[in-house]
Protein backbone atom coordinates (compact mmCIF):
# COMPACT_ATOMS: atom_id res chain seq x y z
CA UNK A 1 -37.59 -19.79 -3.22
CA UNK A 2 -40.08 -20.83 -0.40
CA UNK A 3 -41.42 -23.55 0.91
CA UNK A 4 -42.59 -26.26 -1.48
CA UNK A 5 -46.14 -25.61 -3.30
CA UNK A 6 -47.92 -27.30 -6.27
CA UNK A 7 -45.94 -24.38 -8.29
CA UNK A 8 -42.60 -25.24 -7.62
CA UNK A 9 -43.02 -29.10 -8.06
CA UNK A 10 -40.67 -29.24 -11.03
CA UNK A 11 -37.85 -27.11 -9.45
CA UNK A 12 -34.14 -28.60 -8.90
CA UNK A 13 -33.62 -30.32 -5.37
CA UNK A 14 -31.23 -27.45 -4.50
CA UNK A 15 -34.17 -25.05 -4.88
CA UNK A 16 -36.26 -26.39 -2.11
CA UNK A 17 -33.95 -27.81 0.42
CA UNK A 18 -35.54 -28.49 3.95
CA UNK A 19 -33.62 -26.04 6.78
CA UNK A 20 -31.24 -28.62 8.19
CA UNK A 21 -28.34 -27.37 10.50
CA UNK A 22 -25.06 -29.08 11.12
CA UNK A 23 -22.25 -28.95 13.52
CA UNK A 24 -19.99 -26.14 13.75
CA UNK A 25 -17.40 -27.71 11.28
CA UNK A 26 -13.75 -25.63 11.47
CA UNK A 27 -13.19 -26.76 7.84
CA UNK A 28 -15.72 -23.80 6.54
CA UNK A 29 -13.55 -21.01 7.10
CA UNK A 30 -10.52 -22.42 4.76
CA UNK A 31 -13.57 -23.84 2.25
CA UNK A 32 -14.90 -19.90 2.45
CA UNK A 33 -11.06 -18.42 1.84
CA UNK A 34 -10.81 -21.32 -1.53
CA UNK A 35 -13.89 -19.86 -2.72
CA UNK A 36 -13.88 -16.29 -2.31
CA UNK A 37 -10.16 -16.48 -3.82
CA UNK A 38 -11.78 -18.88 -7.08
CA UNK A 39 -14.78 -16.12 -6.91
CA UNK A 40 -12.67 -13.17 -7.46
CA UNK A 41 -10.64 -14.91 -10.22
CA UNK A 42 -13.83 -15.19 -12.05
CA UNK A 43 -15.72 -11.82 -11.20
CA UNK A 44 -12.81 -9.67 -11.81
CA UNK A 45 -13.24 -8.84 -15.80
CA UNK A 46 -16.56 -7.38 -14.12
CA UNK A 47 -15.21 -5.14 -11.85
CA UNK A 48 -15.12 -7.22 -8.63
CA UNK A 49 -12.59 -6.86 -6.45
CA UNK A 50 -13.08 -8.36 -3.14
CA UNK A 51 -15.21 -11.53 -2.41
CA UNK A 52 -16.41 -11.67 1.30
CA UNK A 53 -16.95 -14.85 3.25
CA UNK A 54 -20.37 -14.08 5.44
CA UNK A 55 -23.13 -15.55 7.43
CA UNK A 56 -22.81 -18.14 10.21
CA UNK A 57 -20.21 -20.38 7.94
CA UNK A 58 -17.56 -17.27 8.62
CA UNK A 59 -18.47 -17.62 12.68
CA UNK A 60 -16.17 -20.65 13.96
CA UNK A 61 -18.33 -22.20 16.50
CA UNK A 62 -21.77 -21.83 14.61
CA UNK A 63 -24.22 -24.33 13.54
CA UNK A 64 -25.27 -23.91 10.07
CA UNK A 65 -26.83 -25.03 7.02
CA UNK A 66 -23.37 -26.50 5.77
CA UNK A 67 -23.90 -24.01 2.74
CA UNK A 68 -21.15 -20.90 2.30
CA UNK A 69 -22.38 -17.67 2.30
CA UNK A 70 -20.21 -15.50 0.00
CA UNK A 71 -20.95 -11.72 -1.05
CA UNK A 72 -19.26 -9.46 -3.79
CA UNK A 73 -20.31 -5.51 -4.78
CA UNK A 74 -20.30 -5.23 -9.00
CA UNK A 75 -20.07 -1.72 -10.42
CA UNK A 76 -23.26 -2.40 -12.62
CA UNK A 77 -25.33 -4.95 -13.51
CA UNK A 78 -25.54 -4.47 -17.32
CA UNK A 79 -22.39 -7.41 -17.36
CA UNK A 80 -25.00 -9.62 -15.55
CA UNK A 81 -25.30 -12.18 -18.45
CA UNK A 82 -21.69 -12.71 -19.17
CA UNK A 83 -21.16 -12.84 -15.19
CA UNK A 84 -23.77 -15.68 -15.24
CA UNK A 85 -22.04 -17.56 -18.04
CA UNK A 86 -18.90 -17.57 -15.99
CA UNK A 87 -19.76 -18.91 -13.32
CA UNK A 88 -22.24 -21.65 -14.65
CA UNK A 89 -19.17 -23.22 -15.55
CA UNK A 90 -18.18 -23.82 -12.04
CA UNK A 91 -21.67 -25.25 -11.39
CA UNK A 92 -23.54 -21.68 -10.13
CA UNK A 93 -26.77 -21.38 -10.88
CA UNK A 94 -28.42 -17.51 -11.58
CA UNK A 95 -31.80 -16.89 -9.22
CA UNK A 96 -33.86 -14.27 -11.12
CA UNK A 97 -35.13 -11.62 -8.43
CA UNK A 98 -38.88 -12.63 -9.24
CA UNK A 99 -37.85 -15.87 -7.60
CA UNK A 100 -35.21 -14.44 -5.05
CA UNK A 101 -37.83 -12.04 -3.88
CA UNK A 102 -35.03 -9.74 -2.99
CA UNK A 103 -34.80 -7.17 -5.54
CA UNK A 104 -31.87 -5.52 -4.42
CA UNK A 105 -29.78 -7.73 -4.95
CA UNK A 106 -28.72 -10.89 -7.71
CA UNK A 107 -28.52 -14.13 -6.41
CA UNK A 108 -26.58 -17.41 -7.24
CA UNK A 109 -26.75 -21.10 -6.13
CA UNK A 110 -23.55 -23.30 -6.49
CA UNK A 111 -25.04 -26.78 -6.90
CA UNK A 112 -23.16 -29.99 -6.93
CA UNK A 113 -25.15 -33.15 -6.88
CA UNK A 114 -28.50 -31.19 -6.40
CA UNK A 115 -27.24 -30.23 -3.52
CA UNK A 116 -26.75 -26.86 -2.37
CA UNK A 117 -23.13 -25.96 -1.38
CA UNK A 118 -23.01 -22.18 -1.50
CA UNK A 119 -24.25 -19.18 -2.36
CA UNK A 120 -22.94 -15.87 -3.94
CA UNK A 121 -24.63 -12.62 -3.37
CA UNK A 122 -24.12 -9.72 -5.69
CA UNK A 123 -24.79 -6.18 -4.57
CA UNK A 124 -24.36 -2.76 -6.42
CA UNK A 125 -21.65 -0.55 -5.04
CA UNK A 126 -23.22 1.67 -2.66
CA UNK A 127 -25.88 -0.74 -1.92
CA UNK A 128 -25.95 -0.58 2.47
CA UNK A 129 -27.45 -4.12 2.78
CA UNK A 130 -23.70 -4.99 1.57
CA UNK A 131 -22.19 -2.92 4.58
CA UNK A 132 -24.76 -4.07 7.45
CA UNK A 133 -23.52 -7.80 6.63
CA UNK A 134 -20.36 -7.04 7.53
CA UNK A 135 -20.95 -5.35 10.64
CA UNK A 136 -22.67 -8.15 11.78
CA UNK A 137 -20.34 -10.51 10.41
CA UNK A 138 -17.82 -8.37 12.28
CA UNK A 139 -19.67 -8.02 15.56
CA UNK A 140 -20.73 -11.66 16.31
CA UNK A 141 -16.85 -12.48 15.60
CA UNK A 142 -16.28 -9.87 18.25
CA UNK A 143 -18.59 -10.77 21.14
CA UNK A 144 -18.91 -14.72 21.69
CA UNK A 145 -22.29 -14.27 23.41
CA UNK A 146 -24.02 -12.86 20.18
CA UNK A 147 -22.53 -15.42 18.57
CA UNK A 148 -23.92 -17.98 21.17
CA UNK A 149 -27.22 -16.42 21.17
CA UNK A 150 -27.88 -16.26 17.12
CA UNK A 151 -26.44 -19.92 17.27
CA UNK A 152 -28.92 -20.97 19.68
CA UNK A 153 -31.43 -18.97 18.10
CA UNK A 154 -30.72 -20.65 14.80
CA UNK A 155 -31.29 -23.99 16.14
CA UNK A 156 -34.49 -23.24 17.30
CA UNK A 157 -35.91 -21.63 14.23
CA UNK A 158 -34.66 -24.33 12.10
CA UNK A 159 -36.60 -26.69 14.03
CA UNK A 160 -40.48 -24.22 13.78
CA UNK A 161 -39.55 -23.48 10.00
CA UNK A 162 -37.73 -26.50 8.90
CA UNK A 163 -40.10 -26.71 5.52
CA UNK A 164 -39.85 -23.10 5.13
CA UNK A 165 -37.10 -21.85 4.31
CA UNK A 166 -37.83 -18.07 3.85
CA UNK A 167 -39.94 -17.42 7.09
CA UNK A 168 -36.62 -19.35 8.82
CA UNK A 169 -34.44 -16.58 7.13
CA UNK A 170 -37.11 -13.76 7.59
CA UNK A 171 -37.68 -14.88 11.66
CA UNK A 172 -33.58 -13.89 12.19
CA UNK A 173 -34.05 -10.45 11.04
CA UNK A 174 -35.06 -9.22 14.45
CA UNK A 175 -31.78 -10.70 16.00
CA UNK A 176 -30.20 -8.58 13.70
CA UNK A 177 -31.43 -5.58 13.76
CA UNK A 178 -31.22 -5.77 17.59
CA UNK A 179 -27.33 -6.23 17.35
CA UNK A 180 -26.76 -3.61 14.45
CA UNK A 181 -29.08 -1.10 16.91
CA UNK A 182 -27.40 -2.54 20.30
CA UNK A 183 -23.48 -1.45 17.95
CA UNK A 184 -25.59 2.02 17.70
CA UNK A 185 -24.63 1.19 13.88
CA UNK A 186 -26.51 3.64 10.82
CA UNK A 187 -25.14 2.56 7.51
CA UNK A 188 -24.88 5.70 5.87
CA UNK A 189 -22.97 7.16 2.52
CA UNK A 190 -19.77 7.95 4.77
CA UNK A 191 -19.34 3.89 5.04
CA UNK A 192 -19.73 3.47 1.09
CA UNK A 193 -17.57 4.61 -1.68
CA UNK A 194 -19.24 7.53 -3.16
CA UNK A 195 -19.40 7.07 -6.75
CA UNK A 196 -20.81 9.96 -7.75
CA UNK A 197 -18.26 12.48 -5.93
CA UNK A 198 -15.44 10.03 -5.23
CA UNK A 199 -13.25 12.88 -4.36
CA UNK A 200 -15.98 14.77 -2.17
CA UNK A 201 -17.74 17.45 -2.88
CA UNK A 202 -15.73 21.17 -3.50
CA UNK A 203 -14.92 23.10 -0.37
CA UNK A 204 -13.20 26.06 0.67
CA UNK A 205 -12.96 27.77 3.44
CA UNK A 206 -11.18 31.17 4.61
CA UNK A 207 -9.99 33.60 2.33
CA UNK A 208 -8.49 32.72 -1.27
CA UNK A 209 -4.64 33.96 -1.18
CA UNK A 210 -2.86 34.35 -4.69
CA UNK A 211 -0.92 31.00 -3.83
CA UNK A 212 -3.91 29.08 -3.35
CA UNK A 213 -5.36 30.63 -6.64
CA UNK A 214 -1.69 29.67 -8.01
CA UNK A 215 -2.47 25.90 -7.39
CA UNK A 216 -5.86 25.90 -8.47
CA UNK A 217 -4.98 27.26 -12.07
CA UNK A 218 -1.89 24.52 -11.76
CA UNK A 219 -4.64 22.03 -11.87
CA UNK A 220 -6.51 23.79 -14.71
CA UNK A 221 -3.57 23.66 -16.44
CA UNK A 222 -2.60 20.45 -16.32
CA UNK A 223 -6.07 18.43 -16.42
CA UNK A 224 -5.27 17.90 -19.76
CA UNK A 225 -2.56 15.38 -19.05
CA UNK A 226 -4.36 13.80 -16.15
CA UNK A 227 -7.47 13.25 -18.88
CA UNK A 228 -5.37 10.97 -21.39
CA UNK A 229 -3.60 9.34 -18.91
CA UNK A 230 -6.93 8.12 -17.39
CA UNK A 231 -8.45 7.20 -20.76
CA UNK A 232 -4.82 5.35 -22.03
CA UNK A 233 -5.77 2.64 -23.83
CA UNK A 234 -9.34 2.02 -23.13
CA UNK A 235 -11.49 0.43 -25.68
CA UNK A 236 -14.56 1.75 -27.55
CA UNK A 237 -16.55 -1.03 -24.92
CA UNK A 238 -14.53 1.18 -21.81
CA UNK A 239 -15.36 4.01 -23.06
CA UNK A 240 -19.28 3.45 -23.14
CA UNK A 241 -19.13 1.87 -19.58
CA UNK A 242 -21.28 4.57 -17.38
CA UNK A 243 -19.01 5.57 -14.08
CA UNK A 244 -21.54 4.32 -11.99
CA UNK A 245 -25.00 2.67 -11.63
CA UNK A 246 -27.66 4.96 -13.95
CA UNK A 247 -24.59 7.44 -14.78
CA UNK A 248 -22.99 9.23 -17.50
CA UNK A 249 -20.43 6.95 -19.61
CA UNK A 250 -16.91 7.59 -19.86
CA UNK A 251 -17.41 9.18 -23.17
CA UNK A 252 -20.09 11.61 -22.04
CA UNK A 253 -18.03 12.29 -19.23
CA UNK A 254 -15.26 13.33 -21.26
CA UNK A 255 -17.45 15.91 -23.99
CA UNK A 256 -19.27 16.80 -20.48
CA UNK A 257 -15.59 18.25 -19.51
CA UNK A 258 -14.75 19.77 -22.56
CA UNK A 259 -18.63 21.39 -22.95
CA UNK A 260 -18.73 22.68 -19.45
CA UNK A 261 -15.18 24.48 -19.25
CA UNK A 262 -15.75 26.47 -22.49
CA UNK A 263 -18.66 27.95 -20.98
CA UNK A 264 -17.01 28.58 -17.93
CA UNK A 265 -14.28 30.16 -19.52
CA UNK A 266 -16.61 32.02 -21.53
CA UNK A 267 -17.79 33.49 -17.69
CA UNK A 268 -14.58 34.30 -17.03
CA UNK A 269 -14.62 36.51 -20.28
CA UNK A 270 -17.93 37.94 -19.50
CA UNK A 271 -17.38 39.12 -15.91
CA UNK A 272 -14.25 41.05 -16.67
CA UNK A 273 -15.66 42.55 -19.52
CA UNK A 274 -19.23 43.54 -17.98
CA UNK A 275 -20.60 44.70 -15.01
CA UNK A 276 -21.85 41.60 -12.94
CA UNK A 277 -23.40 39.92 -16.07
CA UNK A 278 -25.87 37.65 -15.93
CA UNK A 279 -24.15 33.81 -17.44
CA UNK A 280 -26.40 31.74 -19.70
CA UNK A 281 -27.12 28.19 -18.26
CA UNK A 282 -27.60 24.97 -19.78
CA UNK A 283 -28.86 21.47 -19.23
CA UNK A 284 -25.79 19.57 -19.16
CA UNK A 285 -28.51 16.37 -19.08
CA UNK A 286 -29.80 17.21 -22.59
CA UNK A 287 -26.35 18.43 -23.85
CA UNK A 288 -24.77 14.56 -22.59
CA UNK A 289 -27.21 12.61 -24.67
CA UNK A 290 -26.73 14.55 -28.20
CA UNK A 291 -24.85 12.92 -30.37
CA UNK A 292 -21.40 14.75 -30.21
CA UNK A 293 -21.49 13.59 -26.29
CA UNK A 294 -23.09 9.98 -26.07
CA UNK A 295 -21.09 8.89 -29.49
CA UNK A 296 -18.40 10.76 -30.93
CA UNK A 297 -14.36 9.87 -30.10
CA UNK A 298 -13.36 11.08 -27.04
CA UNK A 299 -10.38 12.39 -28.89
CA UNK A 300 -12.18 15.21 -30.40
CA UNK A 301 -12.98 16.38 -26.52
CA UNK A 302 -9.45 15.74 -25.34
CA UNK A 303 -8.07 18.10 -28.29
CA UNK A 304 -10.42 20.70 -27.51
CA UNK A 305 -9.52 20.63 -23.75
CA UNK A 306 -6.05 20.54 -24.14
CA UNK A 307 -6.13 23.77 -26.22
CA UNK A 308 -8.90 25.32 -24.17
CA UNK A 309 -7.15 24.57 -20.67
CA UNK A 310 -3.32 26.21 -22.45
CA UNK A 311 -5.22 29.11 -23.22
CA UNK A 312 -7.45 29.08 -20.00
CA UNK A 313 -4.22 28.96 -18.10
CA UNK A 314 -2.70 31.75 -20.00
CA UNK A 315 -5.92 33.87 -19.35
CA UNK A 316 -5.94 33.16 -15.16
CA UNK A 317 -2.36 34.30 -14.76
CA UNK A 318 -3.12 37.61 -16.25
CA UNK A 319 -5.58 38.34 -14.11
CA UNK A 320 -5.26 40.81 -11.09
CA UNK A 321 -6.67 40.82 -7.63
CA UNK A 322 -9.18 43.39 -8.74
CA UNK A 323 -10.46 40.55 -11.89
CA UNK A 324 -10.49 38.01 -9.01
CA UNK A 325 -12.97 40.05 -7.26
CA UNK A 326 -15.27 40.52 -10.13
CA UNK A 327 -18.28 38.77 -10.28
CA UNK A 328 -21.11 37.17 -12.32
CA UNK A 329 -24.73 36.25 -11.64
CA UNK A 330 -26.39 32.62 -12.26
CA UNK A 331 -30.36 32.47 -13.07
CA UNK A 332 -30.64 29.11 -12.07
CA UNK A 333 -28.95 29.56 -8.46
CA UNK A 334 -29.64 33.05 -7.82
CA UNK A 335 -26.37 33.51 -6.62
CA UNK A 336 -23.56 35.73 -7.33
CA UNK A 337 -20.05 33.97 -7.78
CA UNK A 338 -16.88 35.64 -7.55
CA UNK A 339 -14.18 34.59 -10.15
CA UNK A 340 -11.51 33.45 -7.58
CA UNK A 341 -14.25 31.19 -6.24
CA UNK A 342 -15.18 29.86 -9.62
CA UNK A 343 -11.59 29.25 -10.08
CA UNK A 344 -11.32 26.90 -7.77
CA UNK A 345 -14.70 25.22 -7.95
CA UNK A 346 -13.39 24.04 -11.88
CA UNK A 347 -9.99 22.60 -10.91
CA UNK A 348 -12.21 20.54 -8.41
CA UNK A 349 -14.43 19.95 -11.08
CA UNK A 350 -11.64 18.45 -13.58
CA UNK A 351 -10.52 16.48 -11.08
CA UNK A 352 -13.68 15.36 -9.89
CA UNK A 353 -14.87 13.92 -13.44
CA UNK A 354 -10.97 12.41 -14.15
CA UNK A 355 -11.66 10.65 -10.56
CA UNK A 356 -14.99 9.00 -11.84
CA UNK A 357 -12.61 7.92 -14.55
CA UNK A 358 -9.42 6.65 -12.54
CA UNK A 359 -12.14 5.07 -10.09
CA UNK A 360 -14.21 3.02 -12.49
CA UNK A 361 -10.72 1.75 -13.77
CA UNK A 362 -9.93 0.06 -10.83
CA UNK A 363 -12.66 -1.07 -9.69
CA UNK A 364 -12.80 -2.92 -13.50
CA UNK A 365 -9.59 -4.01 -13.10
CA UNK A 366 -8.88 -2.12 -16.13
């Protein structure tokens, strides 16, 4: 969407707008909480939960294009069609990224007269260019002389590149870089949800005691109920939604449980019955997309689990400290596991996988 060319001739007005600023008008910020509040109604079936009010519309005292800046993060965009039908019926129009030019995120133009009169930008969870806008949302509301400065900055730029409206966007980069750099600000995973281990990565440290291995098989034991209450009532189109961008569905996650705990509880068998045997690994990958995992009812995992993780349970508190100790050996890692450390690495593990459940649930609105 650049300047004007003999290719984009037969484009709507909206699309190739001259850069024209207004006035700082104080009426943008209660426009900005109308829409994100109108947004959100819209965008939740898709998993949005929060529409943000950004750019220089969001700064009182700013000049600006008098066009609202709003941003949302959406789970996925395999809902991208239906999300685009929506909102064409309050007048939004969908910018393909070969147009946008800004792949990493899904553009849309709210149009009303041919006129531009806001836009909505969709980012992936996780994606950082979705955290850096706040910041610097956040830090020119903080300090009135950045604000000043972009404002002045704006004014000027709109003037050089008032036919051109991406090399006016593109010139303010600098300005903001400088600010995220001057805040000593690095997006990183610790300021976005991780989706893949939304409870964190498993961690112990110091030794294991016998309450501590007490509590673990507690959670072994009772993963089964967790599980159904985090699949209650989902539908067969819930069930096939993956966790996160390019993950495994809730289906596969569910057969991924019930596939990986028999084999660790056929370790468990193996170590106390051999001398430090060495376990058979698998490519939980390939086992996700056969058909049992990527199709079959989830019920057939859940039954398997909750018998398993009974008889699992049964199995742990028979066990002495001298089992505990045993160990086994894995090809893959070359490492030697003790069983009171595998223990606890699989009641994170049901938990972890129930999270990416519980997690994609509310972020659906589900």
């Amino acid at each position: 969407m650049a300047r004007m060319s003999d290719s984009t001739r037969d484009w709507p007005k909206w699309a190739t707008e001259e850069v024209r600023l207004a006035d700082a008008n104080p009426r943008w910020l209660s426009a900005g909480e109308k829409l994100s509040a109108r947004l959100e109604e819209i965008l939740k079936p898709y998993g949005v939960m929060h529409v943000e009010h950004i750019g220089s519309t969001a700064i009182p005292g700013l000049p600006a294009k008098p066009i609202l800046d709003m941003m949302a993060q959406v789970p996925s965009y395999d809902t991208l069609k239906m999300i685009a039908e929506a909102l064409a019926l309050d007048n939004w129009n969908y910018v393909p990224p070969e147009l946008d030019l800004r792949p990493f995120r899904r553009f849309f133009v709210q149009a009303i007269d041919d006129r531009s009169v806001a836009h909505l930008h969709l980012y992936l969870l996780g994606e950082h260019r979705y955290e850096e806008q706040l910041v610097f949302r956040d830090a020119l509301l903080d300090r009135r002389e950045w604000a000043m400065a972009y404002g002045q900055l704006k004014v000027e730029l709109a003037e050089l590149y008032r036919h051109d409206r991406e090399a006016y966007t593109n010139a303010k980069a600098d300005f903001i870089e400088k600010i995220l750099h001057e805040l000593k600000v690095k997006v990183t995973r610790d300021m976005i949800p991780d989706l893949k281990y939304p409870i964190g990565r498993f961690k112990h440290e110091g030794p294991i005691t016998s309450e501590q291995r007490e509590r673990w098989i507690d959670e072994i034991e009772s993963l089964p109920t967790m599980l159904l209450k985090a699949l209650a009532d989902l539908s067969d189109e819930q069930l096939d939604t993956p966790y996160r961008p390019d993950g495994w569905t809730v289906r596969q996650v569910v057969h991924h449980i019930g596939d990986s705990h028999l084999n660790s509880f056929a370790r468990f068998k193996l170590a106390l019955t051999e001398e430090q045997p060495a376990i058979k690994p698998y490519y939980e990958e390939r086992w996700a997309i056969l058909p049992d995992a990527s199709d079959a009812p989830v019920q057939l995992s859940t039954s398997l689990i909750s018998g398993l993780h009974a008889r699992w349970a049964y199995f742990l508190r028979a066990m002495t400290e001298t089992d505990y100790a045993k160990t086994f050996f894995h090809p893959s890692s070359q490492r030697i596991s003790r069983l009171d450390e595998t223990l606890g690495l699989y009641a994170w593990h049901g938990r972890h996988h129930v999270a990416h459940i519980t997690s994609l649930r509310e972020r659906m609105g589900w």
